[in-house]
C-alpha atoms as a PDB file:
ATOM      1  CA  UNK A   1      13.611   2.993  28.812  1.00  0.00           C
ATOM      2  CA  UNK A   2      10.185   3.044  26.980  1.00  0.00           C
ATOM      3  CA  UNK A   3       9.339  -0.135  24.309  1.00  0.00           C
ATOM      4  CA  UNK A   4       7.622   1.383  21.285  1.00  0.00           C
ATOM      5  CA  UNK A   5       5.313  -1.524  19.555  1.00  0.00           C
ATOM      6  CA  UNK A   6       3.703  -1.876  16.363  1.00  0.00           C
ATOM      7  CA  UNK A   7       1.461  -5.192  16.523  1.00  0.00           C
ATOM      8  CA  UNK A   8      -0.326  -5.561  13.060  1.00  0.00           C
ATOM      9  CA  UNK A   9      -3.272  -7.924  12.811  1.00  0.00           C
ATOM     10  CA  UNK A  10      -4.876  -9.566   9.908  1.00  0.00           C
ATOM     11  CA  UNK A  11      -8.442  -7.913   9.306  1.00  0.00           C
ATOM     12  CA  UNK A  12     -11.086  -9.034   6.680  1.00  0.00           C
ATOM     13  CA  UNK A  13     -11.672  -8.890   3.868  1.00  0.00           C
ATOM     14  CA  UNK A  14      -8.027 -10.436   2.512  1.00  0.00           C
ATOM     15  CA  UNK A  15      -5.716  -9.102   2.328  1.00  0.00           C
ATOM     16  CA  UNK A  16      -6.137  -6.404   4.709  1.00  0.00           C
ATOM     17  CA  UNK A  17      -4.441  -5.442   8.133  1.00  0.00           C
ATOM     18  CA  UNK A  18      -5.062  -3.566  11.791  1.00  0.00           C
ATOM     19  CA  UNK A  19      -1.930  -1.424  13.240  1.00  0.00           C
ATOM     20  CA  UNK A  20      -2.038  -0.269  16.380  1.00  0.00           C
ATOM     21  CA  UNK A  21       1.138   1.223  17.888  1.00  0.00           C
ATOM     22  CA  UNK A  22       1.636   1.314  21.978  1.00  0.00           C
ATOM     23  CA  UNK A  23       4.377   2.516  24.240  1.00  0.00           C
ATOM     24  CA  UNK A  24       4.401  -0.103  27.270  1.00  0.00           C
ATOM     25  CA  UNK A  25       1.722  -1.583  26.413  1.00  0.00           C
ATOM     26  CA  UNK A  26      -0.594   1.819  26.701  1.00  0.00           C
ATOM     27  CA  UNK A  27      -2.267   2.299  23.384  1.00  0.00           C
ATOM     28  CA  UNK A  28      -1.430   5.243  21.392  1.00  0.00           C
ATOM     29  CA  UNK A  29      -3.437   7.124  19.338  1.00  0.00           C
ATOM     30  CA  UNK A  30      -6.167   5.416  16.742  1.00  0.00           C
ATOM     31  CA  UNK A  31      -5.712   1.704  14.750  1.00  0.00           C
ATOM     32  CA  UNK A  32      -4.449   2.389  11.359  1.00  0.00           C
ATOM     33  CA  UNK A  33      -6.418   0.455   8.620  1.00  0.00           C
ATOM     34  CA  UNK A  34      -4.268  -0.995   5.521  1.00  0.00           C
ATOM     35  CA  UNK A  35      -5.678  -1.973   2.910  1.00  0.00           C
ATOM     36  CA  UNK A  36      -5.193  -2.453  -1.096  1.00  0.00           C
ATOM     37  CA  UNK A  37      -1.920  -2.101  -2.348  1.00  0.00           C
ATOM     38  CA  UNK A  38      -0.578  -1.151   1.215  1.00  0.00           C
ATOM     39  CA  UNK A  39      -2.068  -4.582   2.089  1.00  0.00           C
ATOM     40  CA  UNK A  40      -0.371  -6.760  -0.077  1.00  0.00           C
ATOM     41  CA  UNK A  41       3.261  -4.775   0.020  1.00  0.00           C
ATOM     42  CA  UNK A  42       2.476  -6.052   4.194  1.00  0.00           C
ATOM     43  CA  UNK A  43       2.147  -9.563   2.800  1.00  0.00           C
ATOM     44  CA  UNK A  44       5.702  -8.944   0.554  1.00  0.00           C
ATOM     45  CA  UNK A  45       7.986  -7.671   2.983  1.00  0.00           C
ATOM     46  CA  UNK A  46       6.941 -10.471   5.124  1.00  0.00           C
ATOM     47  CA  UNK A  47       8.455 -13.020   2.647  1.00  0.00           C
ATOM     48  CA  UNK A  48      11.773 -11.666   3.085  1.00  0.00           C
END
C-alpha cells in the first residue's frame, strides 16, 4: 500500500510555512506556500 505524506516546514518571514506532499517518498506536484492567516491557523492547530 502507498504512504501519502504531507511534511510542512517553517519558511521565513514568521510565521510562514512550506508543504510539500509525496507518495513514497516521490514528490508530488509543486510546494504549497502558507502564509498570513493560513500561517498562523498552522501555528493554532498545532497547540492542540
Amino acid at each position: 500500500m502507498a504512504a501519502l505524506t504531507l511534511r510542512i516546514e517553517k519558511s521565513d518571514p514568521s510565521p510562514s510555512w512550506i508543504a510539500r506532499w509525496s507518495i513514497d517518498g516521490t514528490a508530488v506536484g509543486d510546494a504549497v506556500s502558507i502564509t498570513g492567516p493560513r500561517a498562523q491557523a498552522v501555528l493554532d492547530v498545532g497547540k492542540l
